[in-house]
N, C-alpha and C. Protein backbone atom coordinates (compact mmCIF):
# COMPACT_ATOMS: atom_id res chain seq x y z
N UNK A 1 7.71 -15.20 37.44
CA UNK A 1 8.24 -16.16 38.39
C UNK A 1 8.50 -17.47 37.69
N UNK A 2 9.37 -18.18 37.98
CA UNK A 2 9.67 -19.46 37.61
C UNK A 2 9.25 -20.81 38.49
N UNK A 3 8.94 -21.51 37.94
CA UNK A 3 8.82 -22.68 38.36
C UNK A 3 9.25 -23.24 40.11
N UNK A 4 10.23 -23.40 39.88
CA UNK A 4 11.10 -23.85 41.44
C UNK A 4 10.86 -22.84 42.32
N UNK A 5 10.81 -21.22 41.85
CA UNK A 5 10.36 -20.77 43.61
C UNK A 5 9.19 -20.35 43.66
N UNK A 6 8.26 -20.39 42.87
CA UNK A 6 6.92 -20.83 43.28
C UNK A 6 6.53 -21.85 43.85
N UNK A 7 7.19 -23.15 43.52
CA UNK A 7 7.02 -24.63 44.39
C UNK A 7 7.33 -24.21 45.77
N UNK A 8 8.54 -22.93 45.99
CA UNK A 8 9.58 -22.98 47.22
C UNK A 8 8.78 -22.08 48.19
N UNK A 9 7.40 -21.33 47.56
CA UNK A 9 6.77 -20.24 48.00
C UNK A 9 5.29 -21.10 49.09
N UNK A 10 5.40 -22.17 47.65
CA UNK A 10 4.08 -22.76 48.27
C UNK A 10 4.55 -23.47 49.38
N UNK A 11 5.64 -24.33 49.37
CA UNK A 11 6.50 -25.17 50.24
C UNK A 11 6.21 -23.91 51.59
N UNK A 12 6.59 -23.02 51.85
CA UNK A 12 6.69 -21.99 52.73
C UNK A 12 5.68 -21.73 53.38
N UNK A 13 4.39 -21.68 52.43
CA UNK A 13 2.92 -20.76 52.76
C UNK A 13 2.37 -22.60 53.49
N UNK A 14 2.87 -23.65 53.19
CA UNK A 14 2.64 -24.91 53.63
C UNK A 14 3.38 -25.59 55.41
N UNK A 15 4.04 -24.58 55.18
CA UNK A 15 5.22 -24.96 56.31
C UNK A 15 5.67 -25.85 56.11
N UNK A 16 6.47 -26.09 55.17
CA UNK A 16 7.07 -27.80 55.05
C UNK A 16 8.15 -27.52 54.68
N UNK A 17 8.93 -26.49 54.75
CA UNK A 17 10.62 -25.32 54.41
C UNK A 17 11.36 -26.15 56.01
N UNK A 18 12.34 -26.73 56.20
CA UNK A 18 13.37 -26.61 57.25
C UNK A 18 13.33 -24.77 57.49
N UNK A 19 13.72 -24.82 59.17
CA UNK A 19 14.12 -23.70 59.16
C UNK A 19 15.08 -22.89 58.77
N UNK A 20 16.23 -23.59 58.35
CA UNK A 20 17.30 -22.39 57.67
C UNK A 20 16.60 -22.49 56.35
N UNK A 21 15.48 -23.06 55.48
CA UNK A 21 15.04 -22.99 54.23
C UNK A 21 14.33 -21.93 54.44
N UNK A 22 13.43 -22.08 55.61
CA UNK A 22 12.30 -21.09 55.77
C UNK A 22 12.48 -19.80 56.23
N UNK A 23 14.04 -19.62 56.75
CA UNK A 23 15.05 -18.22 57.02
C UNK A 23 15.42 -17.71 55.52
N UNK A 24 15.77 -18.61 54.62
CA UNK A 24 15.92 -17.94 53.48
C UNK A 24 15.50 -17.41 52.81
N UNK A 25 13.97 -18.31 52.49
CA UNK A 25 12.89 -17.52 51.47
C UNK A 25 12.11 -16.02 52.38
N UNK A 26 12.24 -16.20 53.85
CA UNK A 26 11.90 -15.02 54.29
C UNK A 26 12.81 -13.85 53.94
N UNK A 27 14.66 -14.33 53.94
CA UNK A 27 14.83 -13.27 53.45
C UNK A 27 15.12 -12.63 51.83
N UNK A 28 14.62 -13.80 50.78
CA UNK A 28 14.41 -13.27 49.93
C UNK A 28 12.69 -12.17 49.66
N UNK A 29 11.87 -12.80 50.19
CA UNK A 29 10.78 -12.27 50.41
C UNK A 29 10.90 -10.91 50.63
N UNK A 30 11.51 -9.76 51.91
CA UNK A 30 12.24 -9.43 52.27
C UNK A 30 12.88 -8.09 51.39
N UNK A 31 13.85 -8.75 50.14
CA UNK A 31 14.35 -7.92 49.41
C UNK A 31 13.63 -7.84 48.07
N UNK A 32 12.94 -8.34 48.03
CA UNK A 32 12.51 -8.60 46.59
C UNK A 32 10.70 -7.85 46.26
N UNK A 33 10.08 -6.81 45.87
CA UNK A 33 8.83 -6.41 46.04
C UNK A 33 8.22 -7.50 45.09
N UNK A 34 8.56 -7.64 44.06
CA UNK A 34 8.10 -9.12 43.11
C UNK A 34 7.74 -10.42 43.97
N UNK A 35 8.38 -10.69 44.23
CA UNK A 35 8.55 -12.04 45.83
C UNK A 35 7.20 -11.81 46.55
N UNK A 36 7.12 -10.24 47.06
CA UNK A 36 6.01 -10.03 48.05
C UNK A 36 4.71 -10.10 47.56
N UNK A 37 4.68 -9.80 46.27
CA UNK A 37 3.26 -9.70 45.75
C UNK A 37 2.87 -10.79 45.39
N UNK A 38 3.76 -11.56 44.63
CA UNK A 38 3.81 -12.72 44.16
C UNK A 38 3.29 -13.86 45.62
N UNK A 39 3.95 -13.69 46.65
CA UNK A 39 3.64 -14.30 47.46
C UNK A 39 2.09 -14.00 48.46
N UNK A 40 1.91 -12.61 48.65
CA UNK A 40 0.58 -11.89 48.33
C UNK A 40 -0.36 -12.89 47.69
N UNK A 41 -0.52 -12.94 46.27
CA UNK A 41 -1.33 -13.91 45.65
C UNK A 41 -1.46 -15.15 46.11
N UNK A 42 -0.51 -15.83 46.34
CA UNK A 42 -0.56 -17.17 46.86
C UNK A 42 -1.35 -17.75 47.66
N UNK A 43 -1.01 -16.53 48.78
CA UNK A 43 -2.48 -16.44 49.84
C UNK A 43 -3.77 -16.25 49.52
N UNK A 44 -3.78 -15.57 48.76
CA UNK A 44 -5.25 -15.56 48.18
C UNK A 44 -5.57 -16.86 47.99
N UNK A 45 -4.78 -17.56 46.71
CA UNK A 45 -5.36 -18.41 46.59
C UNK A 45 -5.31 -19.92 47.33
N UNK A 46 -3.98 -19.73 48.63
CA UNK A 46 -4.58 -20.67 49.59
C UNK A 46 -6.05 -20.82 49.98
N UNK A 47 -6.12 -19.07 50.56
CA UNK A 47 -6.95 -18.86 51.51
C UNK A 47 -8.47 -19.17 50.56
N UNK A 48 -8.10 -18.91 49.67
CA UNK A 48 -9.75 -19.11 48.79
C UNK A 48 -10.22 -21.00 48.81
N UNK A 49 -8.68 -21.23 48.45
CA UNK A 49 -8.86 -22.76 48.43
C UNK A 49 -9.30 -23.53 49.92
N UNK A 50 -8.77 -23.12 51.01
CA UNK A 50 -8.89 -23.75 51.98
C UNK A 50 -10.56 -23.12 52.92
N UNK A 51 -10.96 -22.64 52.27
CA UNK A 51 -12.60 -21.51 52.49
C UNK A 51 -13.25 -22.45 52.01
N UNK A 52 -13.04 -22.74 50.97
CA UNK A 52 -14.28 -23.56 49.90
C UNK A 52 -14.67 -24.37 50.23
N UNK A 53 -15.80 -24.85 49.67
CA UNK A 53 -16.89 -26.53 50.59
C UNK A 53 -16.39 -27.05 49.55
N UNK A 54 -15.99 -28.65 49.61
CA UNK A 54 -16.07 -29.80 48.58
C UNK A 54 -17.06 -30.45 48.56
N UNK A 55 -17.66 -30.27 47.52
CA UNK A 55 -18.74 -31.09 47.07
C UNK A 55 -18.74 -32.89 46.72
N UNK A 56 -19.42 -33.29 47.63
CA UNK A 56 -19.25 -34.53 47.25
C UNK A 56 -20.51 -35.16 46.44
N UNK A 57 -19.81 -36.18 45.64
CA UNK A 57 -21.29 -36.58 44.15
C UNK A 57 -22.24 -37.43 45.22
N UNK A 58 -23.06 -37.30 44.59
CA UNK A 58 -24.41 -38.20 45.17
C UNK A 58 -23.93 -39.66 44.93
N UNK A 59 -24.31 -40.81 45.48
CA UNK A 59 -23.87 -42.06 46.57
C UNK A 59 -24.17 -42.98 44.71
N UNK A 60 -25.19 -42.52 44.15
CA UNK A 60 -25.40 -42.80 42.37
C UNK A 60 -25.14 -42.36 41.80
N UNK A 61 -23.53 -41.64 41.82
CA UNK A 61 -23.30 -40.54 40.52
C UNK A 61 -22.62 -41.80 39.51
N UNK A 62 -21.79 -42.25 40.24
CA UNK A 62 -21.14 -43.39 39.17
C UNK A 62 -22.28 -44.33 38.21
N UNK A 63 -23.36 -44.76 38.65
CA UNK A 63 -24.12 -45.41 38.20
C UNK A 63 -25.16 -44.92 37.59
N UNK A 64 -24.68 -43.55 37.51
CA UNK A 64 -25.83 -42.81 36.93
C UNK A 64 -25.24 -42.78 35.41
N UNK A 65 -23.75 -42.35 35.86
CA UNK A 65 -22.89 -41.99 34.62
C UNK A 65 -22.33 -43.20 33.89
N UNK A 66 -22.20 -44.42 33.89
CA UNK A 66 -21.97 -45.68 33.42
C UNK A 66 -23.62 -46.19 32.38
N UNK A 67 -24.79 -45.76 33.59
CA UNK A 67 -25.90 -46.18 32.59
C UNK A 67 -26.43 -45.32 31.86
N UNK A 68 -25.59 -44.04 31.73
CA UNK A 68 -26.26 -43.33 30.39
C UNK A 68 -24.94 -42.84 28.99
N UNK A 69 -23.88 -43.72 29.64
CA UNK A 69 -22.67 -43.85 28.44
C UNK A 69 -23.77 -44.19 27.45
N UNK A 70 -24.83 -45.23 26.92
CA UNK A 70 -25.45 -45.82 25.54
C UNK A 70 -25.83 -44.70 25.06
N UNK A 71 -26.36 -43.70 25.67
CA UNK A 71 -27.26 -42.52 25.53
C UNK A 71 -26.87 -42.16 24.05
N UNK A 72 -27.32 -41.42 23.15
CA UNK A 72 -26.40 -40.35 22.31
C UNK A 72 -26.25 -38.92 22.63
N UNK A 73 -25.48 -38.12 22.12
CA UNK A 73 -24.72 -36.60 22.92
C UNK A 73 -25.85 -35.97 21.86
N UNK A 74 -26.35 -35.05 22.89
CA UNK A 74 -27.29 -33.95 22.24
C UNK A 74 -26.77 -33.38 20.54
N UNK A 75 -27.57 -32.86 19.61
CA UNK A 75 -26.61 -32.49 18.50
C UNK A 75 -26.72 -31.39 18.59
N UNK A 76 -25.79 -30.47 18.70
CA UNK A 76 -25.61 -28.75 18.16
C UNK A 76 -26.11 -28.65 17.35
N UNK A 77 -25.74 -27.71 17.14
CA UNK A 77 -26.35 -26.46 15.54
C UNK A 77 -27.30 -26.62 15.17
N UNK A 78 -28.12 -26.21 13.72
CA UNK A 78 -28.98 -25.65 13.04
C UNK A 78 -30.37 -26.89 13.20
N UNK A 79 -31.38 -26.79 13.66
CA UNK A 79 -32.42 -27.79 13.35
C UNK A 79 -32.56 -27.58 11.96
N UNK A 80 -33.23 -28.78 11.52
CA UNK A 80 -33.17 -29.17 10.34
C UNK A 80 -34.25 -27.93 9.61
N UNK A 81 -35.31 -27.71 10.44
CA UNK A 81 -35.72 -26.28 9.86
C UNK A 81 -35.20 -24.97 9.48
N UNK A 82 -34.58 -25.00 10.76
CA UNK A 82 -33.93 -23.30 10.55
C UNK A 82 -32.68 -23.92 9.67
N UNK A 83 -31.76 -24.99 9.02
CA UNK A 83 -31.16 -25.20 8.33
C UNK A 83 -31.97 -25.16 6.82
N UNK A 84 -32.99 -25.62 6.55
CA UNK A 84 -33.47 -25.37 5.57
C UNK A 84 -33.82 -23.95 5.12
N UNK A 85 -34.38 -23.08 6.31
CA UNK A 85 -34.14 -22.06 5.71
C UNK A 85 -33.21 -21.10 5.17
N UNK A 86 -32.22 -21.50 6.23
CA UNK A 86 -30.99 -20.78 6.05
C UNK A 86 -30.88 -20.94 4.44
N UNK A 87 -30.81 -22.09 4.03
CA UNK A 87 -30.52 -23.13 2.76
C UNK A 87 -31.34 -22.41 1.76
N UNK A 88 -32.61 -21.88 2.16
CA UNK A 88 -33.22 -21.09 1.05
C UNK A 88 -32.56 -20.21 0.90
N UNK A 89 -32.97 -19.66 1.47
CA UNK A 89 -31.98 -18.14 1.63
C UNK A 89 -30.87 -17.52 0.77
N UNK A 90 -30.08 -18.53 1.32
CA UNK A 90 -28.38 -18.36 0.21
C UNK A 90 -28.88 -18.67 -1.07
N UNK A 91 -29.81 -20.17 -1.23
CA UNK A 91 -30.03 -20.44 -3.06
C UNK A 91 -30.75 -19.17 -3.46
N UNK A 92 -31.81 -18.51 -2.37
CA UNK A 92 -32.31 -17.15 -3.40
C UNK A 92 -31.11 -16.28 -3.61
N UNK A 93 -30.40 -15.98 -2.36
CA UNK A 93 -29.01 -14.70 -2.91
C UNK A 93 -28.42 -15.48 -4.15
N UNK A 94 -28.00 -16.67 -4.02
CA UNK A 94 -26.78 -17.05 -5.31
C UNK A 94 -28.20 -16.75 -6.29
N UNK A 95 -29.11 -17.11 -6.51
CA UNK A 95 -29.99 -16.90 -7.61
C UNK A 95 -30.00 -15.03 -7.90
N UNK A 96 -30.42 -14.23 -7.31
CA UNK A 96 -30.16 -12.99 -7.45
C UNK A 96 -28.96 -12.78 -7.96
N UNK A 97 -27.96 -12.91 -7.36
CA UNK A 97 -26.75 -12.39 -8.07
C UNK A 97 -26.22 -12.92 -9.56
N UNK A 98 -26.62 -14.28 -9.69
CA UNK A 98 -26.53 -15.00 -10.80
C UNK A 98 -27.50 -14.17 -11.86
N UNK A 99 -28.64 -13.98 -11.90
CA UNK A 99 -29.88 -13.07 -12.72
C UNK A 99 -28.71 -11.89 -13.11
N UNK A 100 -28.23 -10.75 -11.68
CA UNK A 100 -27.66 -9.51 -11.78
C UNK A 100 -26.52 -9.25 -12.76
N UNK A 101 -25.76 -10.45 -12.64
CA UNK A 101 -24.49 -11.29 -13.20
C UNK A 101 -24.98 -11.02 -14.86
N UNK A 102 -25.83 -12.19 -14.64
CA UNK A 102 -26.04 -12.63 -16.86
C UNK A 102 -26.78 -11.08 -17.32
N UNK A 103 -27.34 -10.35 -16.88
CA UNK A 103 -27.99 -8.86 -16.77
C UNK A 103 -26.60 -7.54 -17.42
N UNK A 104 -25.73 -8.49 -16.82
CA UNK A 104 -24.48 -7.60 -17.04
C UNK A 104 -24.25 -6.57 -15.88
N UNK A 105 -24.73 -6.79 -14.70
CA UNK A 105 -24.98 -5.24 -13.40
C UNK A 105 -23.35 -5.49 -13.61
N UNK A 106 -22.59 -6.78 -13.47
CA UNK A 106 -21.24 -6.03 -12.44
C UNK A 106 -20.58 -6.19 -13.83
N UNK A 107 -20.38 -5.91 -14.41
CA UNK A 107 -19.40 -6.29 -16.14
C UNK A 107 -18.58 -5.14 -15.77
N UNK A 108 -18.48 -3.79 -15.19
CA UNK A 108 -17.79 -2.94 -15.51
C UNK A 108 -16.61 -2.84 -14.62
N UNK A 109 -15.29 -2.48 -14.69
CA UNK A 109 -14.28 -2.06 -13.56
C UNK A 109 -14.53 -0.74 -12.70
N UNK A 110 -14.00 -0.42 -11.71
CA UNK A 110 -14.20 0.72 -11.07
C UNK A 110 -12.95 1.00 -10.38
N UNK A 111 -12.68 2.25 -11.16
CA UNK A 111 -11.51 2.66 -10.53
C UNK A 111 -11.50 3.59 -9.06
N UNK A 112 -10.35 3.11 -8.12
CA UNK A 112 -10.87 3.53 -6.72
C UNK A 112 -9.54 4.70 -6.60
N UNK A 113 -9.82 6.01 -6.93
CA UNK A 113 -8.78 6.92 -6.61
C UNK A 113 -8.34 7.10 -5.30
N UNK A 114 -7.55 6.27 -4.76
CA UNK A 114 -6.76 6.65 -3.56
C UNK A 114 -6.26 7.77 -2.98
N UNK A 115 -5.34 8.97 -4.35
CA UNK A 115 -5.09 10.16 -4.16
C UNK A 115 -6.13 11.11 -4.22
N UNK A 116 -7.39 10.75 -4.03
CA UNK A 116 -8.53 11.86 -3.84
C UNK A 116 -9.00 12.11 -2.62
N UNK A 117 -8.67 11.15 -1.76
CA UNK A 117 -8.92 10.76 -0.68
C UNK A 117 -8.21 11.66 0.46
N UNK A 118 -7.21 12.30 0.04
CA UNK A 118 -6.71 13.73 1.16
C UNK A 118 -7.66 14.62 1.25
N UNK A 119 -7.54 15.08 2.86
CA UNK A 119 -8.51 15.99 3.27
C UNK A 119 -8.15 17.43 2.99
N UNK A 120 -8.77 18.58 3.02
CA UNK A 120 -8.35 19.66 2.45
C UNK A 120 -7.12 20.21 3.63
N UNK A 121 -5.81 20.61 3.28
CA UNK A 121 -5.02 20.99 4.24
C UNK A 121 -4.31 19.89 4.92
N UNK A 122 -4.37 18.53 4.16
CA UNK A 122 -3.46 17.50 5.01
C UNK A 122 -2.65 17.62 4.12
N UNK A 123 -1.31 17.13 4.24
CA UNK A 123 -0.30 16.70 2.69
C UNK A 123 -0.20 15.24 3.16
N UNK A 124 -0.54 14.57 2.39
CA UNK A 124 -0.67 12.67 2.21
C UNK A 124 0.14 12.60 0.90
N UNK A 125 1.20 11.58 1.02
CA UNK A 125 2.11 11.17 -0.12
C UNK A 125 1.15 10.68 -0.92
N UNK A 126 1.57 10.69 -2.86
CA UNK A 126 0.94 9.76 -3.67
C UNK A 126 0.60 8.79 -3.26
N UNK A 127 -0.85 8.54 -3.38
CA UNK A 127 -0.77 6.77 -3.44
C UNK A 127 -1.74 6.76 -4.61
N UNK A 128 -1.68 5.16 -5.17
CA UNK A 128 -2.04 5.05 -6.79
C UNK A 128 -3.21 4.38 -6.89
N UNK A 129 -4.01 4.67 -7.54
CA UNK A 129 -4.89 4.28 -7.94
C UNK A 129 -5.55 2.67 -8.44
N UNK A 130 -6.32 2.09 -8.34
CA UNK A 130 -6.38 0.74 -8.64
C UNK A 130 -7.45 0.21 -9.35
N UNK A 131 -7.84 -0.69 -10.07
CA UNK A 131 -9.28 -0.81 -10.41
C UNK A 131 -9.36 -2.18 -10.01
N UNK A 132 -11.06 -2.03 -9.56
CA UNK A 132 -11.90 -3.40 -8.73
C UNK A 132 -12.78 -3.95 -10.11
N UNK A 133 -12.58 -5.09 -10.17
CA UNK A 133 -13.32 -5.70 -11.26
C UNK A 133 -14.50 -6.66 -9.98
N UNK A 134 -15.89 -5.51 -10.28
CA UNK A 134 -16.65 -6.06 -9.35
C UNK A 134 -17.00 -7.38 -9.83
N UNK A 135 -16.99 -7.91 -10.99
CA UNK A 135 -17.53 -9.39 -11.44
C UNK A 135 -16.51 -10.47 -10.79
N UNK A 136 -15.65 -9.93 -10.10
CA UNK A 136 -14.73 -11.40 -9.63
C UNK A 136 -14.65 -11.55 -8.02
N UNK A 137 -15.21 -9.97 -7.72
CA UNK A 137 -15.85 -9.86 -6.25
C UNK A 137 -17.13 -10.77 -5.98
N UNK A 138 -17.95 -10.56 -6.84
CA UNK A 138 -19.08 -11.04 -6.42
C UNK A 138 -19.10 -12.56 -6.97
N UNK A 139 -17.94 -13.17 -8.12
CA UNK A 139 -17.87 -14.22 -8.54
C UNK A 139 -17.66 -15.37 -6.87
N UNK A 140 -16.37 -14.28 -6.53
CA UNK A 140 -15.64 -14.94 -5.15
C UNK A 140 -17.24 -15.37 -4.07
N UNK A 141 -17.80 -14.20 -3.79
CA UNK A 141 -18.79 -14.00 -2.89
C UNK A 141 -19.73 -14.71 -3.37
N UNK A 142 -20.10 -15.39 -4.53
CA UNK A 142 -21.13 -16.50 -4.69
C UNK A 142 -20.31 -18.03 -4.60
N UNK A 143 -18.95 -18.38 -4.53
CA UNK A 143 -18.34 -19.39 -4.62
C UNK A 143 -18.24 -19.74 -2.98
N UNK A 144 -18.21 -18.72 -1.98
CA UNK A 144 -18.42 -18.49 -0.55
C UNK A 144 -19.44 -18.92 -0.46
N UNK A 145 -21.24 -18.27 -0.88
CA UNK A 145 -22.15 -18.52 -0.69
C UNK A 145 -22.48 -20.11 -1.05
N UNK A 146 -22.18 -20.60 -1.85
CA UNK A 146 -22.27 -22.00 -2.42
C UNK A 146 -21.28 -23.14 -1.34
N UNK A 147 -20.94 -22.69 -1.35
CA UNK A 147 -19.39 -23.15 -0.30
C UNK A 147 -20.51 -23.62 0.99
N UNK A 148 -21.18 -22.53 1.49
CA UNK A 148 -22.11 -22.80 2.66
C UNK A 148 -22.96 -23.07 2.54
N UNK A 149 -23.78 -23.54 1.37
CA UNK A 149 -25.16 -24.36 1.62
C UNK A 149 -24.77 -25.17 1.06
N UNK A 150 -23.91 -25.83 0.97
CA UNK A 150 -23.25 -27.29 0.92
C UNK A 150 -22.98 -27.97 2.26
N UNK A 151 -22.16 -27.03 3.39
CA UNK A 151 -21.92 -27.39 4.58
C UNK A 151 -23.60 -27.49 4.80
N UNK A 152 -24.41 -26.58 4.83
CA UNK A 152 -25.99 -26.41 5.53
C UNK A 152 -26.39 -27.61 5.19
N UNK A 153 -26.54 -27.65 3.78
CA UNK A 153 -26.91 -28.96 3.39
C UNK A 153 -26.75 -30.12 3.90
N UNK A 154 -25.28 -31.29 3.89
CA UNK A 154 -24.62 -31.73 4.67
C UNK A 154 -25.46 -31.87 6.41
N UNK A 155 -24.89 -30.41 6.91
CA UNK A 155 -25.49 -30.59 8.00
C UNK A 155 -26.92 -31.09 8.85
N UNK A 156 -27.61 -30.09 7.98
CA UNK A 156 -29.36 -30.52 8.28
C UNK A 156 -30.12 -31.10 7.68
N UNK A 157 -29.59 -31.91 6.48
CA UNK A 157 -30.60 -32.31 6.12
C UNK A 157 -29.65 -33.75 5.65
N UNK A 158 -28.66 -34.00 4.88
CA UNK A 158 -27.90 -34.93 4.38
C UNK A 158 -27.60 -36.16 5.57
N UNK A 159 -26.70 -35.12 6.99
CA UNK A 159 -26.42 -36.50 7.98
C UNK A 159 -27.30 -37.00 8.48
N UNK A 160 -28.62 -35.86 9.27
CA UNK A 160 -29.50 -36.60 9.78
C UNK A 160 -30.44 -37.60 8.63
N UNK A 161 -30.63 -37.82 7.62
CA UNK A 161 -31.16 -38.55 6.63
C UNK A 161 -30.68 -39.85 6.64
N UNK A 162 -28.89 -40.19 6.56
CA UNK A 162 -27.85 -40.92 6.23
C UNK A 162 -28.22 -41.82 7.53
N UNK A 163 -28.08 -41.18 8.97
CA UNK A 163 -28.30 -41.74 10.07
C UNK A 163 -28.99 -42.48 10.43
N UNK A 164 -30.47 -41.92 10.24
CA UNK A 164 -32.02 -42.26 10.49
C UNK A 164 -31.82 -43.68 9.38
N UNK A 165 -31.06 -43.69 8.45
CA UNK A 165 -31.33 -44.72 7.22
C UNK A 165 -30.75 -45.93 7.92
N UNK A 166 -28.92 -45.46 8.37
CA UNK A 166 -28.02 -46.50 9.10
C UNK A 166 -28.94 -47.01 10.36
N UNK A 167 -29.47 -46.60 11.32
CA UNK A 167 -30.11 -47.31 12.73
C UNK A 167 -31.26 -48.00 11.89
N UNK A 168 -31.80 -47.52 11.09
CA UNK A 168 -32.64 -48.65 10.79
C UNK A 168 -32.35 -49.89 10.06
N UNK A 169 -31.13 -49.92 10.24
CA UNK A 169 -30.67 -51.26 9.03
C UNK A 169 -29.59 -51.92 10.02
């Protein structure tokens, strides 16, 4: 539906159509099953709207809400604990993988045969083969891990520090 005869629907379901307006949209209504349903809904949501209680604010909502603008807004995310741990956490993984790393675990390539991968009795076109150099996987995946206990950092322990320093000065 567009714009203008939805206005022309509500205009209608309002009674505020002249009558040759309000002869017309009846007989588009009429020919049109889109129109009917469409107009169907409408009612609903008159009828839901004109059902409902309005709530009115308490006689101190304004003065409630003016004297706690000074307030400060609750802070999301991580308490500074469960941020620290988190924070361990990743420095032990980047530490593990770093050990696994100089150890030589991922030094080798691995080739991933794609064409082995048909089931017995399917015919699957060639596809080619590739090799994964796991040392630049897990290079990526510790530059990720580092990546985020920088944000952690930052977050739980760096701003609230910075803050606590600024109000006191």
């Amino acid at each position: 539906m567009n714009a203008p005869q939805d206005e022309r629907l509500w205009h209608y379901l309002d009674g505020l159509l002249t009558p040759a307006e309000k002869a017309e949209v009846e007989r588009e209504i009429q020919r049109s099953p889109e129109l009917q349903q469409r107009l169907e809904a409408m009612r609903h949501v008159t009828h839901y709207l004109r059902a409902g209680k309005i709530e009115e604010p308490s006689r101190d909502f304004t003065a409630t809400v003016m004297g706690n603008l000074h307030r400060k807004t609750a802070s999301g995310g991580l308490s500074p604990r469960n941020g620290l741990l988190l924070l361990l956490g990743i420095v032990v993984a980047v530490l593990s993988i770093s050990f696994l790393m100089g150890k030589g675990s991922y030094d080798s390539q691995t080739l991933v045969p794609l064409d082995q991968l048909n089931a017995p009795g399917q015919v699957m076109p060639d596809l080619p083969s590739f090799h994964v150099n796991a040392k630049w996987i897990i290079s990526a995946l510790m530059v990720v891990a580092m990546g985020l206990a920088f944000v952690v950092l930052d977050q739980t322990v760096l701003r609230p520090f910075f803050n606590k320093r600024l109000q006191h000065h």
